[in-house]
PDB file of N, CA and C in Angstrom:
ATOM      1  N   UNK A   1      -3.352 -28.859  20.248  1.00  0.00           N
ATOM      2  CA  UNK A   1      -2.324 -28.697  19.239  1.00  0.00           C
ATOM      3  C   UNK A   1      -2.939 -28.564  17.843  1.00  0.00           C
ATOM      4  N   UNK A   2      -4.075 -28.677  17.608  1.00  0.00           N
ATOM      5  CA  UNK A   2      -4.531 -29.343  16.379  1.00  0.00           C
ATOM      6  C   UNK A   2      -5.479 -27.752  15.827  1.00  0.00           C
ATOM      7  N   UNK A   3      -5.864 -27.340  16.917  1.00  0.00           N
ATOM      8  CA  UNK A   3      -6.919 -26.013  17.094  1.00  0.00           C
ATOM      9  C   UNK A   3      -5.546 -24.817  16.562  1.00  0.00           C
ATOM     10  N   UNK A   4      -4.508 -25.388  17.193  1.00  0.00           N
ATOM     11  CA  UNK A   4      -3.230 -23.770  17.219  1.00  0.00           C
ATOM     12  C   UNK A   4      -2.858 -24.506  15.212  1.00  0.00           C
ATOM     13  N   UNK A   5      -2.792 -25.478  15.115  1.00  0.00           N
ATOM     14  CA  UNK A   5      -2.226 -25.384  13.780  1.00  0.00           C
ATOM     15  C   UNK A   5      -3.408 -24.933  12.809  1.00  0.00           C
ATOM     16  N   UNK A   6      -4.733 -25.284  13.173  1.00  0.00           N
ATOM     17  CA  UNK A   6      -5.710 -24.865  12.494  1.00  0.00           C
ATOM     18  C   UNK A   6      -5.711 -23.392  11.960  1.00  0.00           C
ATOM     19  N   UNK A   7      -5.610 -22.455  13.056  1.00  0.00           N
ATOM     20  CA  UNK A   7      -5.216 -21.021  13.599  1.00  0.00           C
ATOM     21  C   UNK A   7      -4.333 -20.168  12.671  1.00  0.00           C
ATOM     22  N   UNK A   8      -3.073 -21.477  12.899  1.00  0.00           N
ATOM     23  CA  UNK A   8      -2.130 -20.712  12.295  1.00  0.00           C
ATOM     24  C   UNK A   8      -2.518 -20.799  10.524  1.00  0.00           C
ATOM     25  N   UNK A   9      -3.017 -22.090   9.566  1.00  0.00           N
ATOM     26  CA  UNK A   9      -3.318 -21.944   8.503  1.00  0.00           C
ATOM     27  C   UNK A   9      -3.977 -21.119   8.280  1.00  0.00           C
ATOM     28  N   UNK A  10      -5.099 -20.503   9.229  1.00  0.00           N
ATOM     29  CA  UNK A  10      -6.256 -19.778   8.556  1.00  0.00           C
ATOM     30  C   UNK A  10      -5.527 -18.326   8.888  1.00  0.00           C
ATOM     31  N   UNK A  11      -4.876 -17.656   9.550  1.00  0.00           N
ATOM     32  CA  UNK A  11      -4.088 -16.995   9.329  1.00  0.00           C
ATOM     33  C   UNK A  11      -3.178 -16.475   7.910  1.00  0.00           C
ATOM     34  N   UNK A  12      -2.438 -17.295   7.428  1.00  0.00           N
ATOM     35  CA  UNK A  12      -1.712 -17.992   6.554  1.00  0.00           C
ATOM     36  C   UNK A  12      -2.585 -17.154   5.546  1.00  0.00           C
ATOM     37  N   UNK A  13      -3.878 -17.717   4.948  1.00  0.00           N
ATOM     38  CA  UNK A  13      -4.696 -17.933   4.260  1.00  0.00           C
ATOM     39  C   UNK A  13      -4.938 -16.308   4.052  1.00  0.00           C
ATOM     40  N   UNK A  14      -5.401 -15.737   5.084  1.00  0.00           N
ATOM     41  CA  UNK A  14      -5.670 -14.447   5.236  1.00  0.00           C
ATOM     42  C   UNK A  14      -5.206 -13.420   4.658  1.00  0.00           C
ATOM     43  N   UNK A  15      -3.928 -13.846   5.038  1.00  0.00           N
ATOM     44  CA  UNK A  15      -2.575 -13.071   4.490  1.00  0.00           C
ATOM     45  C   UNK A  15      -2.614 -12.942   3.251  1.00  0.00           C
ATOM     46  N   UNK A  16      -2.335 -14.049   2.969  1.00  0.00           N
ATOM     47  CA  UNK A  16      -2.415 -14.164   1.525  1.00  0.00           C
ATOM     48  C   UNK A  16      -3.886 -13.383   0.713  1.00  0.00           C
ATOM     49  N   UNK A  17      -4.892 -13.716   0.946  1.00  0.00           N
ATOM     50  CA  UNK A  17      -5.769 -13.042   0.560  1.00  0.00           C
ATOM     51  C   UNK A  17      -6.119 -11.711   0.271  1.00  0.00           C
ATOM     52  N   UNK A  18      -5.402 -11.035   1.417  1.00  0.00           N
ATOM     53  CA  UNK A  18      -5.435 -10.124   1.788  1.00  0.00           C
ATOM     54  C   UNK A  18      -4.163  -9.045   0.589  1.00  0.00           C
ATOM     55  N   UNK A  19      -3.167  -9.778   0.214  1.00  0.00           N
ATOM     56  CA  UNK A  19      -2.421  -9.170  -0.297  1.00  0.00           C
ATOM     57  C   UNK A  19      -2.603  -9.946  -1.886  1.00  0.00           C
ATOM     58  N   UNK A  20      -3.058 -10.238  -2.683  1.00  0.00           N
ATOM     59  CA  UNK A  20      -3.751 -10.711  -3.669  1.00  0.00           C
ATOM     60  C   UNK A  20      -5.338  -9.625  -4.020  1.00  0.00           C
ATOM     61  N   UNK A  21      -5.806  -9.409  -2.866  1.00  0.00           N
ATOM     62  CA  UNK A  21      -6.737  -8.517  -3.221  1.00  0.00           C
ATOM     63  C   UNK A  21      -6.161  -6.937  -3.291  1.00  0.00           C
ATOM     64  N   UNK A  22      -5.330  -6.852  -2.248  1.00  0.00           N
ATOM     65  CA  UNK A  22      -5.244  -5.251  -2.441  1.00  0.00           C
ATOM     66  C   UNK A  22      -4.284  -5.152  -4.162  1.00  0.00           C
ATOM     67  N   UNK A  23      -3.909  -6.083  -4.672  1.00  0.00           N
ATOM     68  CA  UNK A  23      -3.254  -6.049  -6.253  1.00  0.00           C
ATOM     69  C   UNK A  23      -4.044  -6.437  -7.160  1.00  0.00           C
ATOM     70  N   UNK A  24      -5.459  -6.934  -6.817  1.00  0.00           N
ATOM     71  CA  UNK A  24      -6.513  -7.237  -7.948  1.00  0.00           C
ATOM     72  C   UNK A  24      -7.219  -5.656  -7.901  1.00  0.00           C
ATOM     73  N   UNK A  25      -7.490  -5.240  -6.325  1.00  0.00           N
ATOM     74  CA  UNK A  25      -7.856  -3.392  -6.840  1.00  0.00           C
ATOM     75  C   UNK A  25      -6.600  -2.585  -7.229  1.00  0.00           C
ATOM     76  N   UNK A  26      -5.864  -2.599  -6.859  1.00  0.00           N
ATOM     77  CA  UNK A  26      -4.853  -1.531  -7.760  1.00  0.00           C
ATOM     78  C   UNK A  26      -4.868  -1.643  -9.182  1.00  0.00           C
ATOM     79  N   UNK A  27      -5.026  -3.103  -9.636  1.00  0.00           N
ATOM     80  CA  UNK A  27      -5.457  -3.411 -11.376  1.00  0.00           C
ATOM     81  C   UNK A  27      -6.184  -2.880 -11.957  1.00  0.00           C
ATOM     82  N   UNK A  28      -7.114  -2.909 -11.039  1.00  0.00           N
ATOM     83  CA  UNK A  28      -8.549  -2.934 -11.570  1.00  0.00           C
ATOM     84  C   UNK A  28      -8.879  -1.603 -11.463  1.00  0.00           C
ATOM     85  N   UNK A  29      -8.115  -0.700 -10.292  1.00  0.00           N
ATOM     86  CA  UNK A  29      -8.265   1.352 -10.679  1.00  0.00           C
ATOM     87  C   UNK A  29      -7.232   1.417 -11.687  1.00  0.00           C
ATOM     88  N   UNK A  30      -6.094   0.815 -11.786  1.00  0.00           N
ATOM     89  CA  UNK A  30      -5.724   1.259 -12.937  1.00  0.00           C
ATOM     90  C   UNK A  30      -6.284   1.281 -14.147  1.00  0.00           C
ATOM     91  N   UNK A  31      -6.727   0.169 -14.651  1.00  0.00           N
ATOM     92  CA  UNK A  31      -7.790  -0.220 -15.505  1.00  0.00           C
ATOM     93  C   UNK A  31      -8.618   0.918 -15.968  1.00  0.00           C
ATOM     94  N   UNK A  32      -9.673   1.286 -14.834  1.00  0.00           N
ATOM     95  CA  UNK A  32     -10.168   2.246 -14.770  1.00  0.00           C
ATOM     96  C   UNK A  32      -9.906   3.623 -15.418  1.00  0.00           C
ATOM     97  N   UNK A  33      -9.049   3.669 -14.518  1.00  0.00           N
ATOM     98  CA  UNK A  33      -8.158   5.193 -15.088  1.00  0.00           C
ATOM     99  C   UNK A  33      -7.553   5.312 -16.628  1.00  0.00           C
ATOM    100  N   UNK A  34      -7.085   4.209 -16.936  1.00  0.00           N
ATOM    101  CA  UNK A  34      -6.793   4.184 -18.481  1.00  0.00           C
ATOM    102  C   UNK A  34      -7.766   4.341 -19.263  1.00  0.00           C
ATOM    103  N   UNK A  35      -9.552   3.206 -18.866  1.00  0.00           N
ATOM    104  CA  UNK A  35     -10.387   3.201 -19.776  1.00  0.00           C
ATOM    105  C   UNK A  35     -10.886   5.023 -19.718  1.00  0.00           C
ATOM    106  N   UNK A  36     -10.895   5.908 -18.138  1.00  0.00           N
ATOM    107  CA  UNK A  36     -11.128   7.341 -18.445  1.00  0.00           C
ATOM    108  C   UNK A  36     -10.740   7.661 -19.197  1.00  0.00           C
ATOM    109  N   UNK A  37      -9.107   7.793 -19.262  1.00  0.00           N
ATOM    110  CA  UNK A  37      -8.323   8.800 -19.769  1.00  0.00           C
ATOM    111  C   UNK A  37      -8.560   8.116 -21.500  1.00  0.00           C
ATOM    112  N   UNK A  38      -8.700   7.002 -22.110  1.00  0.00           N
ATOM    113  CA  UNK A  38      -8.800   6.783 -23.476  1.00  0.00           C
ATOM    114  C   UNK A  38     -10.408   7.218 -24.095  1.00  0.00           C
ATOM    115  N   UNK A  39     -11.705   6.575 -22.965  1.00  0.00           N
ATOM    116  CA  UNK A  39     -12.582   7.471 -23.473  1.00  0.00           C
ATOM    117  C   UNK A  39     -13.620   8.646 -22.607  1.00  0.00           C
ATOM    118  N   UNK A  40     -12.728   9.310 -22.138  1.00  0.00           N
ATOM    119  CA  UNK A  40     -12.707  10.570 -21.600  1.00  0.00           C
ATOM    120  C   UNK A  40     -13.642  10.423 -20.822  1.00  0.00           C
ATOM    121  N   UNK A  41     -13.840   9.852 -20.084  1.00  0.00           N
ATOM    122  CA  UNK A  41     -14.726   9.389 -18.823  1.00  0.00           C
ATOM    123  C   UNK A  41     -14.429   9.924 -17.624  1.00  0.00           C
ATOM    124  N   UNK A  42     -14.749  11.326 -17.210  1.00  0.00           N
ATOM    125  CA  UNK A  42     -14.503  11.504 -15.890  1.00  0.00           C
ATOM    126  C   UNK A  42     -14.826  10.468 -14.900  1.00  0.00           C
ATOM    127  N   UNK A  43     -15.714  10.226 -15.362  1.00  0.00           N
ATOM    128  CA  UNK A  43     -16.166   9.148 -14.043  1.00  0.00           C
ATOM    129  C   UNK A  43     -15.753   7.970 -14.111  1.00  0.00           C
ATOM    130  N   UNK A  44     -15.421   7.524 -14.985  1.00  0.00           N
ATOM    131  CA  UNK A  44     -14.651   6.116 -14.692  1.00  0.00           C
ATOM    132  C   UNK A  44     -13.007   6.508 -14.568  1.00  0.00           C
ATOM    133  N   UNK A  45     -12.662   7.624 -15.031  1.00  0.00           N
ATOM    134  CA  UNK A  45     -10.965   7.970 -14.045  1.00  0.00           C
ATOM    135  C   UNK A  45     -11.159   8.205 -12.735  1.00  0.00           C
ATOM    136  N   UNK A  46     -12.204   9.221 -12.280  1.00  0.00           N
ATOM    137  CA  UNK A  46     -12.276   9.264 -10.789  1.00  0.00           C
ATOM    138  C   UNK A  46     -12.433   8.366  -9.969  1.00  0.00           C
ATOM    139  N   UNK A  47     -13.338   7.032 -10.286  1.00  0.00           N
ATOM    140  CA  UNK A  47     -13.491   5.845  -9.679  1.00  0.00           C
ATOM    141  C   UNK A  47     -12.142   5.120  -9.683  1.00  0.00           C
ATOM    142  N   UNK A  48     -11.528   4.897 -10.623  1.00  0.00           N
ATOM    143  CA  UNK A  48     -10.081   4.512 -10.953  1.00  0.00           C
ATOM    144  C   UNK A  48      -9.057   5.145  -9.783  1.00  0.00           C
ATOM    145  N   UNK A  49      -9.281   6.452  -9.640  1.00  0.00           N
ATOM    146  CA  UNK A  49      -8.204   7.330  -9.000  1.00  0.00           C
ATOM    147  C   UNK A  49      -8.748   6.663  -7.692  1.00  0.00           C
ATOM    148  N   UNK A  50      -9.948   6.747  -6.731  1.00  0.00           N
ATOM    149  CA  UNK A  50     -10.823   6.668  -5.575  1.00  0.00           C
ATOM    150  C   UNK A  50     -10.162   5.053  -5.120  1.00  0.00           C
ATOM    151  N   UNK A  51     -10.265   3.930  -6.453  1.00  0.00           N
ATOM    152  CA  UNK A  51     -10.183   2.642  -6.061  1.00  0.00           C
ATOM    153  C   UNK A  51      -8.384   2.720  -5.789  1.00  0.00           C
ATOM    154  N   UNK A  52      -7.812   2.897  -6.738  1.00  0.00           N
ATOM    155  CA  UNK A  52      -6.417   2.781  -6.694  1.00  0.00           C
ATOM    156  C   UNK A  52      -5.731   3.603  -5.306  1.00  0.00           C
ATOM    157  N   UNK A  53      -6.074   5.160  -5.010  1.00  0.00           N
ATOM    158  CA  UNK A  53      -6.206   5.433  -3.536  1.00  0.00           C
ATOM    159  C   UNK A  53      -6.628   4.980  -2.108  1.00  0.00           C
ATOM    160  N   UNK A  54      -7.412   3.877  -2.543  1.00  0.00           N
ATOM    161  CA  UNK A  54      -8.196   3.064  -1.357  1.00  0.00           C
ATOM    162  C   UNK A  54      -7.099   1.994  -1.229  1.00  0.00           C
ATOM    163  N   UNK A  55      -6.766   1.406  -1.902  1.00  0.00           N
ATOM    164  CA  UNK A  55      -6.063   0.115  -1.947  1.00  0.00           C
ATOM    165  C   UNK A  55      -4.438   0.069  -2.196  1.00  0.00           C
ATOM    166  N   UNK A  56      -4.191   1.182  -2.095  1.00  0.00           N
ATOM    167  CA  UNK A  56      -2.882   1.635  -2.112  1.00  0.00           C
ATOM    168  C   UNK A  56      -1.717   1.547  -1.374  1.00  0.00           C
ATOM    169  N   UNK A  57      -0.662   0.900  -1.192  1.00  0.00           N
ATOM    170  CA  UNK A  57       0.182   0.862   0.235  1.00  0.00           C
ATOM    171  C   UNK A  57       0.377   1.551   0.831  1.00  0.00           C
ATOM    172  N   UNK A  58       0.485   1.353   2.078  1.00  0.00           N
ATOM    173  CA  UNK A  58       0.395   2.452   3.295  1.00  0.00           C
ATOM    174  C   UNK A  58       1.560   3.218   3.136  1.00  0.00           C
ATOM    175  N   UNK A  59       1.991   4.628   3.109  1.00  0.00           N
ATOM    176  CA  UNK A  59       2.747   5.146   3.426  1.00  0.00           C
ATOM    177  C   UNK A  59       2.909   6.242   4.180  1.00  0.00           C
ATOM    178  N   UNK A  60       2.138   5.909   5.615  1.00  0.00           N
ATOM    179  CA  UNK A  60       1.928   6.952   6.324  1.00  0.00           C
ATOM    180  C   UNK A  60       3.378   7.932   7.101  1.00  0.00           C
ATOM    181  N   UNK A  61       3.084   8.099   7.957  1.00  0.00           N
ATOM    182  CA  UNK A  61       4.129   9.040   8.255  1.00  0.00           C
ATOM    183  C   UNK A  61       4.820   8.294   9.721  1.00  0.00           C
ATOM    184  N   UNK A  62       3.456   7.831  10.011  1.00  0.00           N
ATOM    185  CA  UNK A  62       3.639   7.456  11.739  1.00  0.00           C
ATOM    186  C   UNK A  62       3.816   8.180  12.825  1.00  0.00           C
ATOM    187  N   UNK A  63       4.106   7.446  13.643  1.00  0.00           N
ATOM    188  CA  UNK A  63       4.316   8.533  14.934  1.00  0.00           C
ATOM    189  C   UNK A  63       5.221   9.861  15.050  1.00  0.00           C
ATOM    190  N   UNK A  64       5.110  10.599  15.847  1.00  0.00           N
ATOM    191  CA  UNK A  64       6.168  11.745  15.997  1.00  0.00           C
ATOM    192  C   UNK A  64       7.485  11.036  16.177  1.00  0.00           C
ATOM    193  N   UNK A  65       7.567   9.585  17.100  1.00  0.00           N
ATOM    194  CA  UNK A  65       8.866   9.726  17.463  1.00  0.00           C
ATOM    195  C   UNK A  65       9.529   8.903  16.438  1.00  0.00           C
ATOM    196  N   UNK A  66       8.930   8.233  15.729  1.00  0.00           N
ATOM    197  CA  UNK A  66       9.336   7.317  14.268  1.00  0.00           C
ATOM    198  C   UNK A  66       9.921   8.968  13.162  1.00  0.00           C
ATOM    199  N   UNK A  67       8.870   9.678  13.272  1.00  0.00           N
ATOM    200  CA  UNK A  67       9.621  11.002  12.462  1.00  0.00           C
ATOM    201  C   UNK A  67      11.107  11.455  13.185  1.00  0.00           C
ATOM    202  N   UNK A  68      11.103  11.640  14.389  1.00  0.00           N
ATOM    203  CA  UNK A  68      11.948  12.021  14.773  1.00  0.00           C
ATOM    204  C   UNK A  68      13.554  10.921  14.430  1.00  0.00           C
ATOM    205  N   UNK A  69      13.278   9.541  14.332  1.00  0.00           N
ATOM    206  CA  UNK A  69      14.600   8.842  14.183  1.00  0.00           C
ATOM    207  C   UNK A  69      14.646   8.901  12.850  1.00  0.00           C
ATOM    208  N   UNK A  70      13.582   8.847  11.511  1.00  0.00           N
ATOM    209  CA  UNK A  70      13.892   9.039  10.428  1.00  0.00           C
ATOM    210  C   UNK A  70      14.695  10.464  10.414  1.00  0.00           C
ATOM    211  N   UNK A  71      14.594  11.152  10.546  1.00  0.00           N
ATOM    212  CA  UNK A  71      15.264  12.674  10.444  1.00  0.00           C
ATOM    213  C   UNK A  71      16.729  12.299  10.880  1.00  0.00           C
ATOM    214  N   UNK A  72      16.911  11.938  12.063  1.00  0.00           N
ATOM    215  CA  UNK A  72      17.934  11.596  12.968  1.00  0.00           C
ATOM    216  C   UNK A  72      18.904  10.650  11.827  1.00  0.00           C
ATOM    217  N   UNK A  73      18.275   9.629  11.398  1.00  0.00           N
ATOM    218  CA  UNK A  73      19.020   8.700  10.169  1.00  0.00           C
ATOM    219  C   UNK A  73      19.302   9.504   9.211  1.00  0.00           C
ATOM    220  N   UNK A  74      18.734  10.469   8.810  1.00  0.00           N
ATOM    221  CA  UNK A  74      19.109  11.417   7.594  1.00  0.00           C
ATOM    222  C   UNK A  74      19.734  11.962   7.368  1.00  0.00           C
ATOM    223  N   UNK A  75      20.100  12.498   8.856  1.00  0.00           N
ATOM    224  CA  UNK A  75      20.915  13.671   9.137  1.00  0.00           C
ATOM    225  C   UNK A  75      22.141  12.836   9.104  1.00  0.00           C
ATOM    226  N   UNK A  76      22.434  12.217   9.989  1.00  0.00           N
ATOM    227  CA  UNK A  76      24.052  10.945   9.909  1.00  0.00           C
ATOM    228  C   UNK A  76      24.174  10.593   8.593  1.00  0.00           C
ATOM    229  N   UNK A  77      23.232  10.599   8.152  1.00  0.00           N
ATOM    230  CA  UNK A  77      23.521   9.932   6.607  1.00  0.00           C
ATOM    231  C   UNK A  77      24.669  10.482   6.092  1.00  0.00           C
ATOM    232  N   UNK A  78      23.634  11.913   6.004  1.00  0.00           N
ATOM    233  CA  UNK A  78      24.574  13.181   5.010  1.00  0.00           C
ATOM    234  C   UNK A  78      25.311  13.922   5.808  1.00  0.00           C
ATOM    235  N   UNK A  79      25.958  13.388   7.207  1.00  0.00           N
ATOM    236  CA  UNK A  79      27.047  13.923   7.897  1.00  0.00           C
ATOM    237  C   UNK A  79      27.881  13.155   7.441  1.00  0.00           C
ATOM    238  N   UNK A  80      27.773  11.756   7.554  1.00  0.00           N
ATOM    239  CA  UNK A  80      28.979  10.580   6.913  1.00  0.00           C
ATOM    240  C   UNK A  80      29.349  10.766   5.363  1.00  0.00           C
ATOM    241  N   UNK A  81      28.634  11.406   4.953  1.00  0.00           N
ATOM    242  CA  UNK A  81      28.967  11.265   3.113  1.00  0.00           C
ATOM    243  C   UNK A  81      30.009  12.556   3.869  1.00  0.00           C
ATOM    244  N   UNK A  82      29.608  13.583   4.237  1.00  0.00           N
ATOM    245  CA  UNK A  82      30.878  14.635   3.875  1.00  0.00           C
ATOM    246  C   UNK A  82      32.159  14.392   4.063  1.00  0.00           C
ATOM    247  N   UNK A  83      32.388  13.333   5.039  1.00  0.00           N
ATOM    248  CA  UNK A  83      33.484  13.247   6.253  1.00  0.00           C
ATOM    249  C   UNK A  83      34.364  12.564   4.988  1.00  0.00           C
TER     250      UNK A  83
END
């Protein structure tokens, strides 16, 4: 019992970490990208753009059949608004 609660804190912990860091790099390319764009630093905007792209929330597309029910929801959507 003592091993599963252990488990579950360090879990816990993870999480957290995990989502604390991916918002210390999004800061920190933003950062970046501002110090480019104020003193015209390609290279410190591109690193900015590279970090802030790396650490960015997922917004993939997913599977075909996840596309297929988003569409499917879309479509009812804007069948119910007409009705």
């Amino acid at each position: 019992m003592r091993l599963r609660l252990w488990g579950l804190e360090f879990t816990r912990i993870a999480r957290a970490a995990r989502a604390r860091q991916r918002l210390i790099f999004l800061v920190t390319g933003a950062l970046l990208v501002i110090i480019g764009v104020a003193l015209r630093s390609a290279t410190a905007f591109i690193i900015g753009i590279l970090v802030m792209g790396s650490f960015a929330f997922d917004a993939q597309q997913g599977s075909p059949t996840s596309a297929h029910v988003r569409m499917w929801q879309w479509l009812h959507k804007n069948q119910a608004g007409r009705l």
